[in-house]
Structures are given as structure tokens and as C-alpha cells.
N, C-alpha and C. Protein backbone atom coordinates (compact mmCIF):
# COMPACT_ATOMS: atom_id res chain seq x y z
N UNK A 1 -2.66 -6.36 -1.86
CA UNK A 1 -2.17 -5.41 -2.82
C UNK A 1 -2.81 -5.66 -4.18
N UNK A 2 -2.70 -7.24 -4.27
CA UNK A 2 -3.67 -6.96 -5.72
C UNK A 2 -5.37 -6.55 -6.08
N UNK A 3 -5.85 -6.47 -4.80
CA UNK A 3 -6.86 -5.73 -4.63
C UNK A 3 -6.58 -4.57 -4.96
N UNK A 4 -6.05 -4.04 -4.46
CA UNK A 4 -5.73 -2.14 -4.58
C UNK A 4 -5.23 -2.10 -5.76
N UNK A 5 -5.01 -2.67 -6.54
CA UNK A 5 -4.14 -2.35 -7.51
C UNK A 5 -4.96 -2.75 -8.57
N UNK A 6 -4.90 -4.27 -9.08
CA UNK A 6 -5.95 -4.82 -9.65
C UNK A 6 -7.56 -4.62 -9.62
N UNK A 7 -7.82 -4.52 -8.44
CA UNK A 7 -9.19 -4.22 -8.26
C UNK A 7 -10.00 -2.68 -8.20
N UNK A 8 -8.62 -1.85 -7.73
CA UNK A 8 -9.03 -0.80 -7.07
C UNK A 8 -8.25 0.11 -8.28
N UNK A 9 -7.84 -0.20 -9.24
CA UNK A 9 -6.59 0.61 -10.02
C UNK A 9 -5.89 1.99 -9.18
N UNK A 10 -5.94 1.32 -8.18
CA UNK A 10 -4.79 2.42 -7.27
C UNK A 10 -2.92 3.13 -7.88
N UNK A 11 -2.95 3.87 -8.10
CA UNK A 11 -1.54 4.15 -8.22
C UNK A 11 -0.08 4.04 -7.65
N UNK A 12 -0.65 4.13 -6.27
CA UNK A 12 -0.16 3.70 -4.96
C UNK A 12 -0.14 3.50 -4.17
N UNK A 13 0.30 2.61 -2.75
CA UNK A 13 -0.34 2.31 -2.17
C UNK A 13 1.37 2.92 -0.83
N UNK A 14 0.50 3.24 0.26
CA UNK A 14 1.49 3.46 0.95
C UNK A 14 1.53 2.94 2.96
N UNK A 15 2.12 3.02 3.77
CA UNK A 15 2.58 2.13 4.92
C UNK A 15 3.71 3.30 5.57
N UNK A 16 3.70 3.11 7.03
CA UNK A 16 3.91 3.81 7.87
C UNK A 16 4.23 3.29 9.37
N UNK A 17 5.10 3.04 10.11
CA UNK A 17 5.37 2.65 11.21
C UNK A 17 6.79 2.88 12.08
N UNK A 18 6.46 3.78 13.40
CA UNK A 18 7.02 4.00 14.37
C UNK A 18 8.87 3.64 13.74
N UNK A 19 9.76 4.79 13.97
CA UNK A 19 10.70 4.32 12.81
C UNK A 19 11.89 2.94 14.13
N UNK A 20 11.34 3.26 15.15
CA UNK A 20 11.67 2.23 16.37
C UNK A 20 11.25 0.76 16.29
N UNK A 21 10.18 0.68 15.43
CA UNK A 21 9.82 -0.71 15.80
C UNK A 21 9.94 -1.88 14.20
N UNK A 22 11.09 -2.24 14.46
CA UNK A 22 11.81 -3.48 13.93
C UNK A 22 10.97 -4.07 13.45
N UNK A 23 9.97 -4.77 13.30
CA UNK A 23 9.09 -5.56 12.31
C UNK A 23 8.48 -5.09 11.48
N UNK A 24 7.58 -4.06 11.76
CA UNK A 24 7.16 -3.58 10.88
C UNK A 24 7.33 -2.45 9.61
N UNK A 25 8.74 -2.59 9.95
CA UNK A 25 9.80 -1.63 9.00
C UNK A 25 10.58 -2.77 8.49
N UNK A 26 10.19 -3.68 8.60
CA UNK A 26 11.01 -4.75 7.57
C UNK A 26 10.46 -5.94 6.81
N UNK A 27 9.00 -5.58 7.03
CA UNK A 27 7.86 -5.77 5.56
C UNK A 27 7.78 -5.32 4.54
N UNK A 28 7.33 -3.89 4.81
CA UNK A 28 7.69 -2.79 3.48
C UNK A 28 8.19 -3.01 1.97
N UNK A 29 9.92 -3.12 2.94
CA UNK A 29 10.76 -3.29 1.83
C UNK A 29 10.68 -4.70 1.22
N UNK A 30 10.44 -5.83 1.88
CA UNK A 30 10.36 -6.89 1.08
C UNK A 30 9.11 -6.68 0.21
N UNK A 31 7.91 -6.15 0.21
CA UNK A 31 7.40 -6.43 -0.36
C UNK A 31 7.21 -5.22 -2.13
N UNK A 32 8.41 -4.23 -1.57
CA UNK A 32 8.67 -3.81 -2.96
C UNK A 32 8.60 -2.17 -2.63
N UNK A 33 8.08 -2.28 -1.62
CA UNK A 33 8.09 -0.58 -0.90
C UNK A 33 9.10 0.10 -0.88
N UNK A 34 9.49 1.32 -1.46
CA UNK A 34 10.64 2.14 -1.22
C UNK A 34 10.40 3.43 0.06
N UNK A 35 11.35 3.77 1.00
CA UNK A 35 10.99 4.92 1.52
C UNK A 35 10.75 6.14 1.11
N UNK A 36 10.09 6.52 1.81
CA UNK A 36 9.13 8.14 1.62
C UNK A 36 9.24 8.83 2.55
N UNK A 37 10.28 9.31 3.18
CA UNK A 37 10.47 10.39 4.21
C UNK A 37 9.72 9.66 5.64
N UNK A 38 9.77 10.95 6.50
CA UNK A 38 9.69 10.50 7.79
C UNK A 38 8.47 11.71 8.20
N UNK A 39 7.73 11.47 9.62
CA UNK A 39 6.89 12.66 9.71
C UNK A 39 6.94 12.03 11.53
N UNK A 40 6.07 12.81 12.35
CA UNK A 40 6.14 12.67 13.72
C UNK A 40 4.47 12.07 14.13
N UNK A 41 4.57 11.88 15.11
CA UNK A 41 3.51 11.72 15.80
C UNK A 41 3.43 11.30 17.51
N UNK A 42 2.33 11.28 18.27
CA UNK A 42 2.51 11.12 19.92
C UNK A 42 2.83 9.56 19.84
N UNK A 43 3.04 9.12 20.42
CA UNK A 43 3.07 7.79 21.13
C UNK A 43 3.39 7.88 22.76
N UNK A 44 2.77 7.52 23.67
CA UNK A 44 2.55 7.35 24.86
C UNK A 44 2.75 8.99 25.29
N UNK A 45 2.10 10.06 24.95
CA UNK A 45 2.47 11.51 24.91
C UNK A 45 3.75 11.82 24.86
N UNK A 46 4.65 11.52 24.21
CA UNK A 46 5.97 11.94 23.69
C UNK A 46 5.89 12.60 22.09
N UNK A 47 6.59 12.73 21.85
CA UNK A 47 6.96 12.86 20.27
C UNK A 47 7.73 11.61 19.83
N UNK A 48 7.49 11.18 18.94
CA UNK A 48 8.11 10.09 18.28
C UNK A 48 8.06 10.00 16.36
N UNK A 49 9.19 9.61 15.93
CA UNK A 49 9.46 9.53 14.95
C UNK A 49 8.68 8.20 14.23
N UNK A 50 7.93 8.86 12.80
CA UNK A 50 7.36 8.01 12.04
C UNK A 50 8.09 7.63 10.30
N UNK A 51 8.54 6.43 10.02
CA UNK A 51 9.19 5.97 9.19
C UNK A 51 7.61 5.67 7.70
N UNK A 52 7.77 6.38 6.48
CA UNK A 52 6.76 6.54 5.68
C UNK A 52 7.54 5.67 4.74
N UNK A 53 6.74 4.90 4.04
CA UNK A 53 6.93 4.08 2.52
C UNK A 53 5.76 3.79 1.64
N UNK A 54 6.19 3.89 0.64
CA UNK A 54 5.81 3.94 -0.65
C UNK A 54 5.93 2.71 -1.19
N UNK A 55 4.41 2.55 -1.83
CA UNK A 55 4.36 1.01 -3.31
C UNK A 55 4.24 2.02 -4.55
N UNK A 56 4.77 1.87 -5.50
CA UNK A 56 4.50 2.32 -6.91
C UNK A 56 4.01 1.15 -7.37
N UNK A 57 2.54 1.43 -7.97
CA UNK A 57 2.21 0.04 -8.87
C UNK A 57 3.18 -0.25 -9.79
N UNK A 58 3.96 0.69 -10.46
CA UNK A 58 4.85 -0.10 -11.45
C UNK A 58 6.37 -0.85 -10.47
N UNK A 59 6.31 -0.82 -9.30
CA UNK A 59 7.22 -1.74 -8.24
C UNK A 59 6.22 -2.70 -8.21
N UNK A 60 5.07 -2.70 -7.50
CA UNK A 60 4.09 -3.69 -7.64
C UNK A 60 4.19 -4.61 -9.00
N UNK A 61 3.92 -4.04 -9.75
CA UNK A 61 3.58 -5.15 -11.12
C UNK A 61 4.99 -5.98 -10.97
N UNK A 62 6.04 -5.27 -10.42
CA UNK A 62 7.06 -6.39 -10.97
C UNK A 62 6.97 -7.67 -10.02
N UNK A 63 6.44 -7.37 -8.98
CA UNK A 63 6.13 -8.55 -8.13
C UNK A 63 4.98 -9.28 -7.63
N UNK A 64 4.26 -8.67 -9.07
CA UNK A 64 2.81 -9.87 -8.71
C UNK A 64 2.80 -10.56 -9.32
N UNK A 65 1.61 -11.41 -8.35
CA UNK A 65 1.57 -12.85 -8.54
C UNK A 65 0.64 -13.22 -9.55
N UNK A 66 0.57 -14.28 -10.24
CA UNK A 66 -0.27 -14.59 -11.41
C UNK A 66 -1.26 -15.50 -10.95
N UNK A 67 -1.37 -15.98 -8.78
CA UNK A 67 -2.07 -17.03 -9.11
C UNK A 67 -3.10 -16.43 -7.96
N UNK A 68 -3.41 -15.04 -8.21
CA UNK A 68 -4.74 -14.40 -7.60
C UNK A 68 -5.86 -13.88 -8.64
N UNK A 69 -6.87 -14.26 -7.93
CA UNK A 69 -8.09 -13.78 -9.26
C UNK A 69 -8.99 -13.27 -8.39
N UNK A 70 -9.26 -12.03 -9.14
CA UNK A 70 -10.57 -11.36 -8.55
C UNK A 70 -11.90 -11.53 -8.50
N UNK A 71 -12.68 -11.44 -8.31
CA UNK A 71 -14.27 -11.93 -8.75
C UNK A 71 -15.23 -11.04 -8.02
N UNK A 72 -16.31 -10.37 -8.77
CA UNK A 72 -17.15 -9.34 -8.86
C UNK A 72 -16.64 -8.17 -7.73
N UNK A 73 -15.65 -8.20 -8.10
CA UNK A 73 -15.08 -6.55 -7.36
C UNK A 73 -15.74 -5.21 -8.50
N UNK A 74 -15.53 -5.13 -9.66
CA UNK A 74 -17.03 -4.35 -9.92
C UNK A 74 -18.07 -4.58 -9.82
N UNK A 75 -18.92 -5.37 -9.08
CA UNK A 75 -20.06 -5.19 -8.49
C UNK A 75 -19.71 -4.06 -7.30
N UNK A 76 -19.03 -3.98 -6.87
CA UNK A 76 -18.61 -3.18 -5.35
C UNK A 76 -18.33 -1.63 -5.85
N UNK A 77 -17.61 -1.40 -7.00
CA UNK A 77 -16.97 -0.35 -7.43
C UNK A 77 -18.30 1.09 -7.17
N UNK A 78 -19.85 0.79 -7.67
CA UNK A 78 -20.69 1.54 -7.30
C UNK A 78 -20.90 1.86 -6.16
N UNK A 79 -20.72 1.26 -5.02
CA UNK A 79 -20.84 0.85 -3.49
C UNK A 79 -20.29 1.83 -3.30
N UNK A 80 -18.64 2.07 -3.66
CA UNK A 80 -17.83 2.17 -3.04
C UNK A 80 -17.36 3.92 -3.40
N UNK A 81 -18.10 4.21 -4.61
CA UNK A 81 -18.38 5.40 -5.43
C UNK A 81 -16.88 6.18 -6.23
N UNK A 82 -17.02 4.69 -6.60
CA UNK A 82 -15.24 4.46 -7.38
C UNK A 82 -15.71 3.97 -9.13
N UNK A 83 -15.19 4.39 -10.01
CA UNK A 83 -15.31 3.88 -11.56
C UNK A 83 -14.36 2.91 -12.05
N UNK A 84 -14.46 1.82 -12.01
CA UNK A 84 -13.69 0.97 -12.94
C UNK A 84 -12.61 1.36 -12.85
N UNK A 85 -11.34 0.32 -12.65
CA UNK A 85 -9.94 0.66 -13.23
C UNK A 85 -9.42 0.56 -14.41
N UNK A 86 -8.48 1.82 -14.56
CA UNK A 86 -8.16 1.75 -15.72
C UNK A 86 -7.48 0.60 -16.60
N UNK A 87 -7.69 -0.23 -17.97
CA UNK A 87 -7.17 -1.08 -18.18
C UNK A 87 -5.65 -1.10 -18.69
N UNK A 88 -4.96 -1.63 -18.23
CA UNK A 88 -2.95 -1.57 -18.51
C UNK A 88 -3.30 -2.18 -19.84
């Protein structure tokens, strides 16, 4: 996340999983994710329900960490055909 955020000045970042399956609907929220509605999709040709969540960088900022550092991620930003993030 502090890539995407820090590196990538993303606004948000978002996560999605089967609203059935117990683990991975209970990352999300620890890590600061709020829900975002629900949408469908096949799984084993059925219909099945998909559980959507949401990072707001300003949820993010309250839970980052101070002991990650980036290093030449703008070297990449041209690569990647992305401009600099904006500075907070």
C-alpha cells in the first residue's frame, strides 16, 4: 500500500472477494478498508456474490508505517506513463 500510495499517489486503492470466503474478507477491514457494495460474478458457472472494499488514502495515512522507504520509484514513473505524485 505504501507503494500505491506513496509511490504511486493513488487516491485509492480497492479489494474484492467472493462474499463466502472467510479469509479474505477479513483482511480488508483490518487493514483500514471500508465496504463498497457488492456486485456478482460466475464461480464454478453459478452466479455468486462478490463482497467490494475500499482504502481511502486518507484511512491509509492514518495507518502508515514510518519504517518503509521508497527508492527510485520515479525512475519507473516514465515506464509506467504515470507523472510524479502529488506532494501532501
Amino acid at each position: 500500500m505504501h507503494l500505491t500510495f506513496d509511490g504511486f499517489g493513488a487516491r485509492e486503492a480497492s479489494s474484492d472477494a467472493f462474499f463466502d470466503n472467510r479469509p479474505p474478507n477479513r483482511v480488508p477491514p483490518a487493514l483500514g478498508y471500508v465496504p463498497n457494495g457488492a456486485t456478482h460474478d460466475t464461480r464454478h458457472g453459478e452466479p455468486a456474490e462478490i463482497k467490494q472494499w475500499r482504502l481511502p488514502r486518507e484511512q491509509w495515512t492514518k495507518r502508515r508505517r514510518d519504517d518503509i522507504e521508497l527508492v527510485a520509484v520515479g525512475d519507473c514513473l516514465p515506464v509506467l506513463g504515470s507523472d510524479p505524485p502529488p506532494a501532501d
